[in-house]
C-alpha atoms as a PDB file:
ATOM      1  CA  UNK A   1     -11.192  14.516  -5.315  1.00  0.00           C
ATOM      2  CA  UNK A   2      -9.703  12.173  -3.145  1.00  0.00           C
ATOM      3  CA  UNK A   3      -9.451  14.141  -0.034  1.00  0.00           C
ATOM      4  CA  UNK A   4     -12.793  15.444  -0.262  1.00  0.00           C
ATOM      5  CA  UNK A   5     -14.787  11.771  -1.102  1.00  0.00           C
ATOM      6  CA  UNK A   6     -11.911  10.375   1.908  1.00  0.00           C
ATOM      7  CA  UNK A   7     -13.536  13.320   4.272  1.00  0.00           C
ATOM      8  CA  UNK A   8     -16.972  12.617   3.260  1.00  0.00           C
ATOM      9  CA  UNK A   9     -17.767   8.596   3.593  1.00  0.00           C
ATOM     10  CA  UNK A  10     -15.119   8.006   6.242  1.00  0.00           C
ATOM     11  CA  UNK A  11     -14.536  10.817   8.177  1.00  0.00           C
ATOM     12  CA  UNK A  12     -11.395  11.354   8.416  1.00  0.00           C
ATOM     13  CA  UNK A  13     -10.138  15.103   8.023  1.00  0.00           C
ATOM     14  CA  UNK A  14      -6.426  14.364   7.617  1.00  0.00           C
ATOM     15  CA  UNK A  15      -4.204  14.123   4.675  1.00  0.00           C
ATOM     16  CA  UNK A  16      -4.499  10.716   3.422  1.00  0.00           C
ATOM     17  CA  UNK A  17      -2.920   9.923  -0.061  1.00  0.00           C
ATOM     18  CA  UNK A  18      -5.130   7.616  -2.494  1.00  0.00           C
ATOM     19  CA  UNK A  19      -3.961   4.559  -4.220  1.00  0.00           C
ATOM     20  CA  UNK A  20      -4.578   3.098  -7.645  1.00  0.00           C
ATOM     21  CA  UNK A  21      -7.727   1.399  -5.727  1.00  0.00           C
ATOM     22  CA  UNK A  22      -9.066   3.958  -4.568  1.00  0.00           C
ATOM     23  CA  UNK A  23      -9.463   4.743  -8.265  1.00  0.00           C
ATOM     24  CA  UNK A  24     -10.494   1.420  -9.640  1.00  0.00           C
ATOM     25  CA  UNK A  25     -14.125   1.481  -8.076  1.00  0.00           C
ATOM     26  CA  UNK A  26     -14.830   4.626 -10.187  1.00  0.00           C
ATOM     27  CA  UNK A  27     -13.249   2.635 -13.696  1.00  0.00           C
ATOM     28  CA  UNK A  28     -14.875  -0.586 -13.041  1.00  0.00           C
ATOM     29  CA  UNK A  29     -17.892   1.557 -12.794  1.00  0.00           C
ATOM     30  CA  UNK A  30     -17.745   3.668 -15.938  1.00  0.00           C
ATOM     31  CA  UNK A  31     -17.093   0.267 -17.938  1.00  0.00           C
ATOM     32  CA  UNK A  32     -20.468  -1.271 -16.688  1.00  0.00           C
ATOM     33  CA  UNK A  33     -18.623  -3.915 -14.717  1.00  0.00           C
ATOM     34  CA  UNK A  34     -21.248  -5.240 -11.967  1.00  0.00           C
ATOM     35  CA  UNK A  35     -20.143  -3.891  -8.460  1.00  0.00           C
ATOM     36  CA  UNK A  36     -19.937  -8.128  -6.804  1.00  0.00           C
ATOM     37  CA  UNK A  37     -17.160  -8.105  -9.263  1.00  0.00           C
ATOM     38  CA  UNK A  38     -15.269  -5.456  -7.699  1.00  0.00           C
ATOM     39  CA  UNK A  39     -13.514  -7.252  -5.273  1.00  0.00           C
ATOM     40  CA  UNK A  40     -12.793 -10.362  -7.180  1.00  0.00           C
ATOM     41  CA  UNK A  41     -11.130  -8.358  -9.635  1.00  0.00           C
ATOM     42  CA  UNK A  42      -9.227  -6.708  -6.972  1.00  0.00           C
ATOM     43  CA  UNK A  43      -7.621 -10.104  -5.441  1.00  0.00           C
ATOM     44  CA  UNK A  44      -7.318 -11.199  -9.237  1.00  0.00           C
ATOM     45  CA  UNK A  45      -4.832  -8.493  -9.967  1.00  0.00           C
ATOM     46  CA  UNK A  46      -2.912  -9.525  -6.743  1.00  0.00           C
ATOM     47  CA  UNK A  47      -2.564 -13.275  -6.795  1.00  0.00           C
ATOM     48  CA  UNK A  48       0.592 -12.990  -9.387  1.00  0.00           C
ATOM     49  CA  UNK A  49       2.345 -11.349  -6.056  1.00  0.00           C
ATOM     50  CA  UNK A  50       0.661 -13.328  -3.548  1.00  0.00           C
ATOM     51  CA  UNK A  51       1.691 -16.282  -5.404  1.00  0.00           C
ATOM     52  CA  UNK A  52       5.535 -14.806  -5.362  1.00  0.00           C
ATOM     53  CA  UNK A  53       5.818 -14.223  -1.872  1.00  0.00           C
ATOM     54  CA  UNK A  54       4.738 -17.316  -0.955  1.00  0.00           C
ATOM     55  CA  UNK A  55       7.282 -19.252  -3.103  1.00  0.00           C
ATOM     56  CA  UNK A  56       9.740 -16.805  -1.608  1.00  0.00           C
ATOM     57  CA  UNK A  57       8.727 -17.340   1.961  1.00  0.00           C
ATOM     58  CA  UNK A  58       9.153 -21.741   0.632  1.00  0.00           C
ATOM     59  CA  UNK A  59      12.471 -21.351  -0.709  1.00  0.00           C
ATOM     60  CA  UNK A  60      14.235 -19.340   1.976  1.00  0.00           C
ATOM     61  CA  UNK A  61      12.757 -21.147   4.704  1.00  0.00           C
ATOM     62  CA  UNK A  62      10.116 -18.668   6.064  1.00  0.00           C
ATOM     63  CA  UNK A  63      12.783 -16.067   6.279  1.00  0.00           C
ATOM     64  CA  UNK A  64      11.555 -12.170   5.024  1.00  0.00           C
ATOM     65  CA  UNK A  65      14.488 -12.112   2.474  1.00  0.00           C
ATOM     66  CA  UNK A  66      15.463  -7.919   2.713  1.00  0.00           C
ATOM     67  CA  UNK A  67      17.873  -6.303  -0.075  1.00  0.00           C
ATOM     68  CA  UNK A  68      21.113  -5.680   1.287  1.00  0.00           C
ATOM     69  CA  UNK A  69      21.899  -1.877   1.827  1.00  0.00           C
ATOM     70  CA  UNK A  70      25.033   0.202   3.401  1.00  0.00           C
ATOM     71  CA  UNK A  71      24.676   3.811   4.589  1.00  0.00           C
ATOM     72  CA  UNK A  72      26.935   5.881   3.520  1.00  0.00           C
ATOM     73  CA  UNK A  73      24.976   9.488   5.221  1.00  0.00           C
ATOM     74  CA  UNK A  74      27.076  11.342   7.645  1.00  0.00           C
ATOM     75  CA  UNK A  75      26.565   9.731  11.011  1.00  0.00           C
ATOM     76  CA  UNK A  76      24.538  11.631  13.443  1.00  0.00           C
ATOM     77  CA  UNK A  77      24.424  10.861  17.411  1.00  0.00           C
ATOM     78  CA  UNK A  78      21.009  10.085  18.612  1.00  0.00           C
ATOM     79  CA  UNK A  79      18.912  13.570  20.220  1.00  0.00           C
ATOM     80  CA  UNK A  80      15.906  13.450  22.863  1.00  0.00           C
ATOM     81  CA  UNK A  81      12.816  15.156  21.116  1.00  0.00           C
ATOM     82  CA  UNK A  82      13.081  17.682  24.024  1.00  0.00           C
ATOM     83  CA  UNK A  83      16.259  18.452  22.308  1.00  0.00           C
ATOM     84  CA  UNK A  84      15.281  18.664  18.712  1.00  0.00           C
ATOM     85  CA  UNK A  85      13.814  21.538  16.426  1.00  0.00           C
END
């Protein structure tokens, strides 16, 4: 249903994956939950994350904190596209 409603409203004709959002519009709905809410409720359900990647951004001084990671793949020497298949 999603790539057909996605095609229809916005025009666009290539695979696009829908979220839980995409979703929620059609819930709210069905529960009789007045369309001006929609967005509020939207932002509501967010500002739990908001709020904790703000304090994160505080406490390590504006720094993007990543997790730490080591690859342990097979290395593999860098090919022009020309070059790949």
């Amino acid at each position: 249903i999603a790539k057909k409603l996605i095609a229809e409203n916005k025009g666009i004709h290539k695979p696009v994956c829908a979220n839980v959002d995409f979703y929620s519009g059609f819930v709210y709905s069905m529960l009789g939950i007045p369309e001006e809410l929609f967005t509020p409720l939207f932002a509501i359900a967010r500002m739990s994350g908001w709020s904790a990647h703000r304090l994160e951004e505080l406490v390590n001084g504006g720094k993007i904190v990543r997790p730490a990671f080591k690859y342990v793949g097979e290395h593999a020497e860098y090919r022009k596209m020309d070059d790949r298949h």
